[in-house]
C-alpha atoms as a PDB file:
ATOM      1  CA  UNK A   1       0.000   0.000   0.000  1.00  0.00           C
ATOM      2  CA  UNK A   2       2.970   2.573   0.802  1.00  0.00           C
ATOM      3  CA  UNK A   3       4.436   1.885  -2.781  1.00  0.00           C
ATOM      4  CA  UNK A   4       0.893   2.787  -4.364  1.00  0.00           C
ATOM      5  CA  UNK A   5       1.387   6.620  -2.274  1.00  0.00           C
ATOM      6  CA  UNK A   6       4.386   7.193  -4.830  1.00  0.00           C
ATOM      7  CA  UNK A   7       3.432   5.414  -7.829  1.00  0.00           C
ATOM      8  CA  UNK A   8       0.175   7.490  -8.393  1.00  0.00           C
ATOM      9  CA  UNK A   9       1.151  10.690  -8.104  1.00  0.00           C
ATOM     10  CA  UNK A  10       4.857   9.780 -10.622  1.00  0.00           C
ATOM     11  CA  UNK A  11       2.308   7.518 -12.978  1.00  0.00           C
ATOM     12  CA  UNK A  12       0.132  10.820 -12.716  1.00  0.00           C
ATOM     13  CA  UNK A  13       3.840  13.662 -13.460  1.00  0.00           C
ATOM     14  CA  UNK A  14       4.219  10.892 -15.902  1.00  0.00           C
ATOM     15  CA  UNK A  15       1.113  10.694 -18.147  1.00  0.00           C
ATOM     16  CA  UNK A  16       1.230  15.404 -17.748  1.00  0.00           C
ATOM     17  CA  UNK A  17       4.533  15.354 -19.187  1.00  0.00           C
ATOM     18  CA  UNK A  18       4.076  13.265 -21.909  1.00  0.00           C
ATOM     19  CA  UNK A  19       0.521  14.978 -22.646  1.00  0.00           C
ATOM     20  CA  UNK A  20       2.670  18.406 -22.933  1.00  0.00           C
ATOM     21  CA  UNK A  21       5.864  16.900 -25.108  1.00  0.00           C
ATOM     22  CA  UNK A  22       2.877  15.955 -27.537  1.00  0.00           C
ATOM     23  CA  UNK A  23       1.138  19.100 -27.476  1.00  0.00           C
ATOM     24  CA  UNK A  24       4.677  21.121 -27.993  1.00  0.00           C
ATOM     25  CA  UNK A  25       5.150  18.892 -31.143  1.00  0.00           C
ATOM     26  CA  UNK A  26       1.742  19.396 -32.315  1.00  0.00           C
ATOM     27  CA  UNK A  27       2.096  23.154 -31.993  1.00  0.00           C
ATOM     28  CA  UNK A  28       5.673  22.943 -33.058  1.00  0.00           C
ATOM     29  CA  UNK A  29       4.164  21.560 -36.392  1.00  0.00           C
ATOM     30  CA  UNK A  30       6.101  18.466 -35.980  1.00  0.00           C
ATOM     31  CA  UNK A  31       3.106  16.438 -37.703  1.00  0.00           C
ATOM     32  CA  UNK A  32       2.022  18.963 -40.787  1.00  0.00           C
ATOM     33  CA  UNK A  33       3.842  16.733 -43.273  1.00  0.00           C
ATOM     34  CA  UNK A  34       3.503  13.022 -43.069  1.00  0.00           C
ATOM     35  CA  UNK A  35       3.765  13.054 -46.904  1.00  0.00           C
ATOM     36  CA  UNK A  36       6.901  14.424 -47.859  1.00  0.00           C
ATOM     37  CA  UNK A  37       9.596  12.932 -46.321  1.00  0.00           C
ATOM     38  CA  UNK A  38       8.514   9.796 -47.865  1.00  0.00           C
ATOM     39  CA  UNK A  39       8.515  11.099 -50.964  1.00  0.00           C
ATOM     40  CA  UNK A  40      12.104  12.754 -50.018  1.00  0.00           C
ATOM     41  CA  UNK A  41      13.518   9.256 -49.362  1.00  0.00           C
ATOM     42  CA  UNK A  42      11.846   8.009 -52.909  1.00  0.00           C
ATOM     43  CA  UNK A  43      13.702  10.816 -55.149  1.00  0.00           C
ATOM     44  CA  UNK A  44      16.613  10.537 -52.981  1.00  0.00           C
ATOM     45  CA  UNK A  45      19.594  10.693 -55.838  1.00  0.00           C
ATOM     46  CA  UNK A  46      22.676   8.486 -54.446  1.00  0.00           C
ATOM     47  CA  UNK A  47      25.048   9.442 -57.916  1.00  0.00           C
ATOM     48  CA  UNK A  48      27.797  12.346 -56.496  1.00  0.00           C
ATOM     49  CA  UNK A  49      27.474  15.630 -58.004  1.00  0.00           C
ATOM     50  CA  UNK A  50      29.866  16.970 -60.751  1.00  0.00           C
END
């Protein structure tokens, strides 16, 4: 019972921090393009340039 009065409040500074490291990236406009850097990797050109 005395390990559930400090794993419910850390479980609870847990689940708040990653709730705010997600809502930074979704303001940070980490997720506008899903699209392009697959496309990147596609017309990726491995030949060196002259």
């Amino acid at each position: 019972m005395d390990s559930l009065y400090l794993l419910l409040p850390l479980s609870l500074v847990l689940v708040f921090l990653i709730g705010a490291v997600f809502w930074w990236a979704l303001r940070s406009g980490q997720f506008d393009d899903l699209e392009g850097p697959r496309h990147r990797l596609l017309d990726d050109d491995d030949r060196p340039s002259d």
